[in-house]
Protein backbone atom coordinates (compact mmCIF):
# COMPACT_ATOMS: atom_id res chain seq x y z
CA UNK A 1 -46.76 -153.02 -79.76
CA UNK A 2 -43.96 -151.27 -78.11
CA UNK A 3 -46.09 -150.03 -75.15
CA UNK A 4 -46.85 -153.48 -74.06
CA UNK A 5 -43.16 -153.70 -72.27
CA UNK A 6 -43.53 -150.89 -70.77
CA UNK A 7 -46.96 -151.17 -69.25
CA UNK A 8 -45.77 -154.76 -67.77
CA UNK A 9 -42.33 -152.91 -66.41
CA UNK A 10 -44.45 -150.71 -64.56
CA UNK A 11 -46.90 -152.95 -63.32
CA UNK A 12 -43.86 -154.99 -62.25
CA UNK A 13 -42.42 -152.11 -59.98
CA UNK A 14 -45.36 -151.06 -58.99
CA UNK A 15 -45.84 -154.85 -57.23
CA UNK A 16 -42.53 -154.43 -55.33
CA UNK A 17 -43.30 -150.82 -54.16
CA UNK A 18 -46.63 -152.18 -52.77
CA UNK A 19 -44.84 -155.19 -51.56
CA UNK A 20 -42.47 -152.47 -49.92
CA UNK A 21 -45.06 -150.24 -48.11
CA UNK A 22 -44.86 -150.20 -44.16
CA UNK A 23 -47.66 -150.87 -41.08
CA UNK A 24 -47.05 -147.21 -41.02
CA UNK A 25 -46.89 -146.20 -44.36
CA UNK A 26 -50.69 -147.61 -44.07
CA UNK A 27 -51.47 -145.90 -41.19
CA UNK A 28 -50.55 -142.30 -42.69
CA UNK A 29 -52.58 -142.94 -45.68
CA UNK A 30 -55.33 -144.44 -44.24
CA UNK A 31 -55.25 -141.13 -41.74
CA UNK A 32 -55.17 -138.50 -45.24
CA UNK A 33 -58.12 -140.43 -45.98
CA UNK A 34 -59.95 -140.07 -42.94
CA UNK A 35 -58.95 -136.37 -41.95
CA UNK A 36 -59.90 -135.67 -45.36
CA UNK A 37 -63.43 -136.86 -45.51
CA UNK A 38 -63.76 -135.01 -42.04
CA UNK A 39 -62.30 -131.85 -42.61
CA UNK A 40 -64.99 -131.24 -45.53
CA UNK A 41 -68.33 -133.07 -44.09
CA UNK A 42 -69.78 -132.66 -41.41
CA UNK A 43 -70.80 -134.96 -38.92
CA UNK A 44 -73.95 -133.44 -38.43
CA UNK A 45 -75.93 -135.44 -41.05
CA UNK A 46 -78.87 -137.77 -41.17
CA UNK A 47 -78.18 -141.80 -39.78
CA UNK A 48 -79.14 -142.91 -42.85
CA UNK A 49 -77.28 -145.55 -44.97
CA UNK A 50 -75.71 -143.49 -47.25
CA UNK A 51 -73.58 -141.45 -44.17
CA UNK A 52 -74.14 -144.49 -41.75
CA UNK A 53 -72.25 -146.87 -43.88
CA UNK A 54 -68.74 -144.08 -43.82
CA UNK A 55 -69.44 -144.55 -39.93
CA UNK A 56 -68.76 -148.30 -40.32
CA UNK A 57 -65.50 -147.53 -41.85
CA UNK A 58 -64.74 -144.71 -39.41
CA UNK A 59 -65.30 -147.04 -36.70
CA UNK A 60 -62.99 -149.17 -38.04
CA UNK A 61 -60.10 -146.73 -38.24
CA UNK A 62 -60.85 -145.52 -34.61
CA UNK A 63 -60.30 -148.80 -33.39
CA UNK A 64 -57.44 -149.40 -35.57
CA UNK A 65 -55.64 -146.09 -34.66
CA UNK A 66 -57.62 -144.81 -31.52
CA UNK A 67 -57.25 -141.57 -32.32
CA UNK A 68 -59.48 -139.36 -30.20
CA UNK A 69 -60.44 -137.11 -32.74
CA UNK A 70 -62.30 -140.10 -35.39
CA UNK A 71 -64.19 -141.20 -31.77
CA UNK A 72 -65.52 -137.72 -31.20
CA UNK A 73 -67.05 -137.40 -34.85
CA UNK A 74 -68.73 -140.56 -34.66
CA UNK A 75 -70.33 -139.22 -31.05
CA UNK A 76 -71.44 -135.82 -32.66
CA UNK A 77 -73.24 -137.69 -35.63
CA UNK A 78 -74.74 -140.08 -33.14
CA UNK A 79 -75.88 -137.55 -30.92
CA UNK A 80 -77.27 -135.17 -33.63
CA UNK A 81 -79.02 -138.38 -34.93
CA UNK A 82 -80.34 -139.18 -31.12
CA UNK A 83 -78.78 -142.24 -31.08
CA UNK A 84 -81.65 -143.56 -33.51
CA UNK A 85 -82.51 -144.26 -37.30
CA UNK A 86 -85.99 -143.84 -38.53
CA UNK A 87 -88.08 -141.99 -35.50
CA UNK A 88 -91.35 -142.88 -35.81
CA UNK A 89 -92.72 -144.08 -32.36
CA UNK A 90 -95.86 -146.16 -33.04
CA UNK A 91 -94.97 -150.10 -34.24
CA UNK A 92 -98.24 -149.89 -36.09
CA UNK A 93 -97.00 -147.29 -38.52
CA UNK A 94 -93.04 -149.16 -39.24
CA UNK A 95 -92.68 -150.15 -42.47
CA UNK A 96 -90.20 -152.29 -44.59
CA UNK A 97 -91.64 -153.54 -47.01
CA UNK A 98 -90.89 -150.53 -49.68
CA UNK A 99 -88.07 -148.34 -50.65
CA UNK A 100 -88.54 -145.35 -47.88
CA UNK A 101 -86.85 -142.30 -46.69
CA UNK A 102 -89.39 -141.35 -44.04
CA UNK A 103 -89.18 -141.67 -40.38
CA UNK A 104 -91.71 -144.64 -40.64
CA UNK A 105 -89.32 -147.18 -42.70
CA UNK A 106 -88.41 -147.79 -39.19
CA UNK A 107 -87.86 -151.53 -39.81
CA UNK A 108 -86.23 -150.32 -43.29
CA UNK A 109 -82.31 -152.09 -43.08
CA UNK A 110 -81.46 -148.65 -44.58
CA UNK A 111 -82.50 -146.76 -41.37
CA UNK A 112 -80.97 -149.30 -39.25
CA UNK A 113 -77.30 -149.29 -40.06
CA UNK A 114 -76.38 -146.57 -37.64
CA UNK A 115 -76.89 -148.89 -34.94
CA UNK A 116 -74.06 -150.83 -36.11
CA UNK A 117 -72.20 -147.89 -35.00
CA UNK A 118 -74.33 -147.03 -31.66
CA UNK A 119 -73.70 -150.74 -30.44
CA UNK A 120 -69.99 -150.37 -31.11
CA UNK A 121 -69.79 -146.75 -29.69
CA UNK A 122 -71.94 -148.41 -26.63
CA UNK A 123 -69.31 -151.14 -25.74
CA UNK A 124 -66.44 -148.18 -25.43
CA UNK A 125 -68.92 -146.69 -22.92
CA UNK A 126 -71.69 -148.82 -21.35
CA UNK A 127 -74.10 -145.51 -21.81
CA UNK A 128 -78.32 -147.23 -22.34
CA UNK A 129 -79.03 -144.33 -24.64
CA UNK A 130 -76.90 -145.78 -27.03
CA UNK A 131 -78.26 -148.71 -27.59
CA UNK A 132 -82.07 -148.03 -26.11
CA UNK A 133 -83.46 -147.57 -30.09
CA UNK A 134 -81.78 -150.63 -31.43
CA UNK A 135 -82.68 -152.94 -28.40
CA UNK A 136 -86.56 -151.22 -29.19
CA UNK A 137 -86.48 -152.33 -33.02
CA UNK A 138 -84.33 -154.87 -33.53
CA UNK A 139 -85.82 -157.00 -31.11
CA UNK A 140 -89.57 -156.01 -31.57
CA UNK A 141 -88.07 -157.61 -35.42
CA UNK A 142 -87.02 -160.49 -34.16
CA UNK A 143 -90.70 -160.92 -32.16
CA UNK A 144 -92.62 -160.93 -35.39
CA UNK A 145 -93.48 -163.68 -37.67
CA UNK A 146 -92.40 -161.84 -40.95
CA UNK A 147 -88.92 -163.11 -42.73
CA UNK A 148 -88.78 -160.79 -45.87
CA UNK A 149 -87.46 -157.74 -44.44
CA UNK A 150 -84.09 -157.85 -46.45
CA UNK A 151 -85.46 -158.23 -50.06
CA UNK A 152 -82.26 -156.44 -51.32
CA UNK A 153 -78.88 -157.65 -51.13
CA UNK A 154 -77.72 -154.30 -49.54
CA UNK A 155 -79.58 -154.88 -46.50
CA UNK A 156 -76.90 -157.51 -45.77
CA UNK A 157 -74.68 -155.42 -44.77
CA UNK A 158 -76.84 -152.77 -43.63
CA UNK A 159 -79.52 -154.98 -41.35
CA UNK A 160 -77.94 -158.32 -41.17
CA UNK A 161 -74.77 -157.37 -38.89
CA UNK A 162 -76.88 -155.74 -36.51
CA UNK A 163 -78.37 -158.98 -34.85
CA UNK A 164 -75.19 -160.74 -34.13
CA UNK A 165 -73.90 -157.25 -33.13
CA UNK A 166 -76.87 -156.97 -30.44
CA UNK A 167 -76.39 -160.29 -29.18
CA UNK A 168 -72.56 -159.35 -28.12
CA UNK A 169 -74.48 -157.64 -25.69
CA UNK A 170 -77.25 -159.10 -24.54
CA UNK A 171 -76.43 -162.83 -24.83
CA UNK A 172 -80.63 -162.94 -26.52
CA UNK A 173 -80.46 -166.25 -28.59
CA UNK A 174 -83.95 -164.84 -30.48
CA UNK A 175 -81.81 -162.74 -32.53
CA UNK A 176 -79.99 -165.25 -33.93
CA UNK A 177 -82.62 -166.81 -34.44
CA UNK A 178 -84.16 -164.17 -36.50
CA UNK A 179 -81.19 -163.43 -38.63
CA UNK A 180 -80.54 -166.82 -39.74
CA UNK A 181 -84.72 -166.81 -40.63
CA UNK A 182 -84.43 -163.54 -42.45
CA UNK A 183 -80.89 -164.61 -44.09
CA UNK A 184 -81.89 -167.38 -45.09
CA UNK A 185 -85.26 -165.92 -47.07
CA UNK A 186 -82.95 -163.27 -49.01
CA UNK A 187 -80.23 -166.11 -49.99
CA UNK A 188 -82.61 -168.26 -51.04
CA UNK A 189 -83.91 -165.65 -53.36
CA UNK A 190 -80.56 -163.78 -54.45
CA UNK A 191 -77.83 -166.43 -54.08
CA UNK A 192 -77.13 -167.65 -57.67
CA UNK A 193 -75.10 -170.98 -56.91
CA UNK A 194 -73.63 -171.04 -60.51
CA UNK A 195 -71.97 -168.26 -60.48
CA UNK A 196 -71.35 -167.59 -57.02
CA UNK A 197 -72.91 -163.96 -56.65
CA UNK A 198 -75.81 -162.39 -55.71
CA UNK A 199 -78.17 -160.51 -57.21
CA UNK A 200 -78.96 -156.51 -56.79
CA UNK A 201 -82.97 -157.51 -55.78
CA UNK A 202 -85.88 -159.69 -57.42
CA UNK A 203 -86.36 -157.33 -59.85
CA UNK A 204 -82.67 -158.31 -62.08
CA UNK A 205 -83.13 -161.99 -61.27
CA UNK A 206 -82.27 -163.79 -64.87
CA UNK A 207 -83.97 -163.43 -67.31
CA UNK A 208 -85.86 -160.88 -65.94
CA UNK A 209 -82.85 -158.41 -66.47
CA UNK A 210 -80.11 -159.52 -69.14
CA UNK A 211 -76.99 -158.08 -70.31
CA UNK A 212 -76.13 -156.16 -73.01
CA UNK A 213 -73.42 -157.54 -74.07
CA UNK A 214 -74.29 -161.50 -73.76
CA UNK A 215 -77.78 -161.50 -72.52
CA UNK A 216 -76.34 -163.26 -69.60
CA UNK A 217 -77.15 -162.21 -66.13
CA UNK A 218 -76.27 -158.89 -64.27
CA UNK A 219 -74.62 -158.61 -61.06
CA UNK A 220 -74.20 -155.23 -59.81
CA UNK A 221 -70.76 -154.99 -58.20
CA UNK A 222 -71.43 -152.65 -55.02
CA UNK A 223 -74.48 -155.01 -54.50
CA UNK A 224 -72.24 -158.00 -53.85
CA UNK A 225 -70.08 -155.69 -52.35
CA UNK A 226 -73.06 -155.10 -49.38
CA UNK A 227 -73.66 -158.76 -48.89
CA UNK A 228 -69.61 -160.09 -48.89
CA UNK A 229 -68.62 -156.96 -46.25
CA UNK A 230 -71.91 -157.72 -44.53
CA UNK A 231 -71.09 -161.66 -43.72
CA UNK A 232 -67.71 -160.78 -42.70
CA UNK A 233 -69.06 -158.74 -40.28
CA UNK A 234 -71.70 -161.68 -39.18
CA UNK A 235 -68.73 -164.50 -38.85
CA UNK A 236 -66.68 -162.01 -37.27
CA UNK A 237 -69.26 -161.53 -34.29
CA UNK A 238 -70.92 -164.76 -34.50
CA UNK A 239 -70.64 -167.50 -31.79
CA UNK A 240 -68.12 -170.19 -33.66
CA UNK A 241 -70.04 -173.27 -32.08
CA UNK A 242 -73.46 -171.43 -33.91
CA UNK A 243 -75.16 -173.77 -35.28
CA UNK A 244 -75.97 -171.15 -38.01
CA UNK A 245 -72.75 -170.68 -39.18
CA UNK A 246 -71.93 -173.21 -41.75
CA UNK A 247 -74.74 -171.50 -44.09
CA UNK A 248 -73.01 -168.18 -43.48
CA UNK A 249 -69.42 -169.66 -43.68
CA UNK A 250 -70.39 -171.39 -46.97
CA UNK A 251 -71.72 -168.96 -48.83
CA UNK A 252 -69.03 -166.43 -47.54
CA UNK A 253 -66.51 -168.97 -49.03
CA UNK A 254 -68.23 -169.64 -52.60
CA UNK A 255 -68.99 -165.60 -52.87
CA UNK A 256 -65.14 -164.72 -52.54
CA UNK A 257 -64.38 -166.87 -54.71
CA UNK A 258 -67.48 -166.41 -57.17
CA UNK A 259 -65.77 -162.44 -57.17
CA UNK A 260 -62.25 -163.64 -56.96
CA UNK A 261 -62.52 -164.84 -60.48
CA UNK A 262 -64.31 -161.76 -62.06
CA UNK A 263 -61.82 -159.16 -60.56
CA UNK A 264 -60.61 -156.72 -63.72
CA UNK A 265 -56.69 -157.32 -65.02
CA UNK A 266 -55.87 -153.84 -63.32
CA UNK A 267 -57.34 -154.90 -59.95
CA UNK A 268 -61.01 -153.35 -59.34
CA UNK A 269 -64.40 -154.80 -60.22
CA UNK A 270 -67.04 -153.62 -62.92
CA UNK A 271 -70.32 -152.14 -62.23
CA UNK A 272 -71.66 -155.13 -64.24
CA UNK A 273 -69.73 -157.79 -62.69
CA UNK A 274 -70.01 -160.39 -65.57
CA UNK A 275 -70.36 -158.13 -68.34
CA UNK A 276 -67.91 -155.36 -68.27
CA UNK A 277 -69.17 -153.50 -71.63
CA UNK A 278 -72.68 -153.07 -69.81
CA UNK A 279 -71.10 -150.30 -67.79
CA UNK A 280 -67.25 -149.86 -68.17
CA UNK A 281 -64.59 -148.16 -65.89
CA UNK A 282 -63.42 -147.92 -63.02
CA UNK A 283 -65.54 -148.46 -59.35
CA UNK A 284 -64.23 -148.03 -55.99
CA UNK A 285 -67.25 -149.21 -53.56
CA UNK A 286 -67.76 -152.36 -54.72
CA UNK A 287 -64.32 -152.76 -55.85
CA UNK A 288 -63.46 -151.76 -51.55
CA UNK A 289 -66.12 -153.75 -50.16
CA UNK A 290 -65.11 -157.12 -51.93
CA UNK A 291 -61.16 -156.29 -50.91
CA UNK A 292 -62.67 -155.86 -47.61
CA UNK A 293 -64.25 -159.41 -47.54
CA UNK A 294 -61.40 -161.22 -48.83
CA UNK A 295 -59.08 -159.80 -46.73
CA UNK A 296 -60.70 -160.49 -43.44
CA UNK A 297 -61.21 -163.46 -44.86
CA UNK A 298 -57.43 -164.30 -45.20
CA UNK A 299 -56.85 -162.37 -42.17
CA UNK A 300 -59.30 -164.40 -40.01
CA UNK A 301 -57.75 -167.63 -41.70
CA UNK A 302 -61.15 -168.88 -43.24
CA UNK A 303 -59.71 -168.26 -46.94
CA UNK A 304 -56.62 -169.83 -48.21
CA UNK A 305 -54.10 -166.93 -48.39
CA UNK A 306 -51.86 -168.02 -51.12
CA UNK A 307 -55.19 -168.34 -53.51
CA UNK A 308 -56.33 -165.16 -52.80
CA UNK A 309 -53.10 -162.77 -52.76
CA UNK A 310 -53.07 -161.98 -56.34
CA UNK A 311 -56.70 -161.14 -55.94
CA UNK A 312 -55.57 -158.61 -52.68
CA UNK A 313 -52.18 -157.52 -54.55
CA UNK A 314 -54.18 -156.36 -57.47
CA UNK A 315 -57.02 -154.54 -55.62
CA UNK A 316 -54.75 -152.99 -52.76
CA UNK A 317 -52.74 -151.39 -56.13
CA UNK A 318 -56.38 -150.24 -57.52
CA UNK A 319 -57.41 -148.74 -54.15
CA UNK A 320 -54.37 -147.06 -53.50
CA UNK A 321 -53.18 -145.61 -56.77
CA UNK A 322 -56.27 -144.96 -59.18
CA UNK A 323 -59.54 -144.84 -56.50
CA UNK A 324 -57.03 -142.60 -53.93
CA UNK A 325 -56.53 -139.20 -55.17
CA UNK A 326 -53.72 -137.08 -54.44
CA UNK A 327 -55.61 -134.92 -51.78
CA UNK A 328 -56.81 -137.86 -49.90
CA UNK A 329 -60.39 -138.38 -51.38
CA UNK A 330 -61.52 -141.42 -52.49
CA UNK A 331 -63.02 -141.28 -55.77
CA UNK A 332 -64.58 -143.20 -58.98
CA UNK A 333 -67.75 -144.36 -56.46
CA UNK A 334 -70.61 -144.88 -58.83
CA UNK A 335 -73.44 -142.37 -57.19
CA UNK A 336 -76.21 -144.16 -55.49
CA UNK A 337 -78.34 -146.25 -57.28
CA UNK A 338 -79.30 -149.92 -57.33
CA UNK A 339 -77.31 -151.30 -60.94
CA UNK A 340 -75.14 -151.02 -63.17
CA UNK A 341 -75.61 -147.62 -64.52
CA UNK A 342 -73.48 -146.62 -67.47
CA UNK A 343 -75.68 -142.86 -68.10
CA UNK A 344 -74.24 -141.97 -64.43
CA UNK A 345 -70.84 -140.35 -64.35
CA UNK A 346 -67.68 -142.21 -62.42
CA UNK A 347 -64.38 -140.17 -62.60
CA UNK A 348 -61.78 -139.02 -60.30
CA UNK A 349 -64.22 -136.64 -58.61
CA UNK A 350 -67.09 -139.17 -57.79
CA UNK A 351 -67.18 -139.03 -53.87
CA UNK A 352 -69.67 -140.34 -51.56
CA UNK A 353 -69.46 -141.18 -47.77
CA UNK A 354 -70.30 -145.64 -48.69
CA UNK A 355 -67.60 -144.98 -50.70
CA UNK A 356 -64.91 -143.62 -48.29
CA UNK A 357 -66.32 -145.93 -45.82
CA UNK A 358 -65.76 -148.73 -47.96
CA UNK A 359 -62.25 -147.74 -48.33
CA UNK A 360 -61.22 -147.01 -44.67
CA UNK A 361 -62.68 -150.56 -44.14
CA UNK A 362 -60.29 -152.60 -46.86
CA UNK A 363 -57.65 -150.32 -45.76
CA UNK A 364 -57.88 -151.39 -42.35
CA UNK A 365 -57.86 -155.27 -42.99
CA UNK A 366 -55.22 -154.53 -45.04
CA UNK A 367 -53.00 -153.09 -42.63
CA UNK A 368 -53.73 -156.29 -40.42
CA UNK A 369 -52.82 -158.38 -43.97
CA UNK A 370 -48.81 -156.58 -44.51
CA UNK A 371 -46.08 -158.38 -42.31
């Protein structure tokens, strides 16, 4: 009973030393981070989603800090990659419809986030070969009458941003089109409007998948982590006269706060969103990509900021004092998988490059966030 005190005193002056942190004491840690993850990977490594989605958060710092050095690691990787994802060359062969590693999942949202980071790379230098493989598949997509191709909630953030991010540059209302067709196929499968989240894929939809601890339904936090980065990333490109983006603004809204009220006394989120007991502990990716969200949310004044504060207070403390480790890596990332997994080991070493990226990305809107 006598700890209790204590453990409130320190949460207390822990508050007002976050409170107290400068623009630049962000910067510098956001840098550690970075230099870090670069200084012990490589950049010369496969475009797929796993590496792709650290770009996104690389991408992010570059612009925040434009240091040269972040720029010319996200060239290497895109040039060892070929500016491309999946590299199979005949449409007849592309598949999607399946889990797939191979270089014919061309139309596969997991081979396709690296041109997230080819179109952005592109508008710093108006070079075709950047974008000539996204323009290829992304708009053959958008010609074809099929509207399933994101049948997991990942693929929001992986496939989703792309469109809005290709019509930045080509103006090409068909891929608008197309997204809202395709968006609108996924949400209307994974959106649960009670509780505000989404699920991991058709497979967990309740009561096909239950809890262990209730029975009630499981949400996999990095999941809804995918989907909540992924629509900022839609409002923040699309047109605000779209007629498109009220479904996209709405469920942005209700999914912030559908995870504002789930977020862990100690400021991250469960693997097992609802059900903490399913898989216990600490998680950073989910736990970044939701911060993320909200705070570009607040940032981009489309979420009240005096509702959602505690919520950012609570997971900027998280972030930077538990998930951040002394040395500048960002651990306690559950490994890659698609649910709540309590057999797979999250601890202070747990890396992976979704992980970091997911970081560098919160970190980022956070900086924008602190006065």
């Amino acid at each position: 009973m006598r700890l209790l005190p204590t453990l409130m005193l320190g949460a207390t002056l822990f508050a007002h030393t976050a409170m107290a942190q400068t623009k630049q004491d962000i910067i510098s840690t956001i840098e550690k981070v970075n230099d870090y993850w670069q200084a012990n990977n490589k950049a010369q490594c496969r475009g797929f989603w796993d590496n792709a989605a650290y770009f996104t958060g690389n991408q992010a710092v570059y612009e925040l800090t434009g240091k040269k050095a972040y720029l010319d690691y996200a060239i290497d990787w895109a040039e060892y990659n070929h500016w491309k994802g999946a590299t199979q060359t005949d449409k007849k062969k592309w598949k999607y419809e399946t889990y797939g590693e191979g270089m014919d999942h061309v139309l596969f949202a997991d081979w396709q986030i690296c041109f997230q980071v080819y179109i952005d790379l592109y508008k710093l230098e108006h070079r075709a070969e950047r974008i000539e493989r996204a323009l290829e598949v992304m708009c053959y997509q958008a010609s074809t009458d099929k509207n399933d191709y994101w049948w997991w909630a990942d693929a929001l953030y992986m496939g989703l941003p792309i469109f809005t991010k290709l019509y930045t540059v080509t103006g090409d209302q068909s891929l608008l089109d197309k997204q809202y067709e395709c968006f609108k196929w996924t949400d209307d499968l994974l959106f649960d409007k009670e509780d505000q989240l989404y699920y991991r894929d058709g497979k967990y939809i309740y009561p096909k998948v239950k809890t262990a601890c209730n029975e009630g339904k499981s949400f996999w936090a990095r999941g809804a982590g995918w989907v909540c980065a992924g629509l900022a990333k839609v409002l923040q490109d699309l047109p605000k006269d779209s007629k498109y983006r009220p479904l996209y603004l709405d469920r942005f809204k209700q999914l912030c706060n559908g995870v504002a009220k789930t977020q862990q006394e100690e400021g991250y989120w469960t693997r097992s969103i609802l059900c903490p007991d399913d898989a216990p502990g600490y998680e950073t990716s989910g736990t970044a990509f939701f911060t993320y969200g909200i705070l570009w949310g607040v940032n981009n004044g489309i979420l009240p900021a005096k509702q959602y504060a505690p919520v950012i207070d609570k997971a900027w403390k998280y972030l930077s004092t538990i998930a951040l480790q002394p040395n500048g890596s960002i651990g306690y990332v559950q490994p890659i998988g698609e649910k709540p997994d309590p057999t797979r080991t999250v601890d202070a070493r747990s890396q992976a490059p979704f992980g970091t990226g997911a970081w560098l990305l919160a970190a980022t809107e956070y900086y924008k966030y602190i006065k």
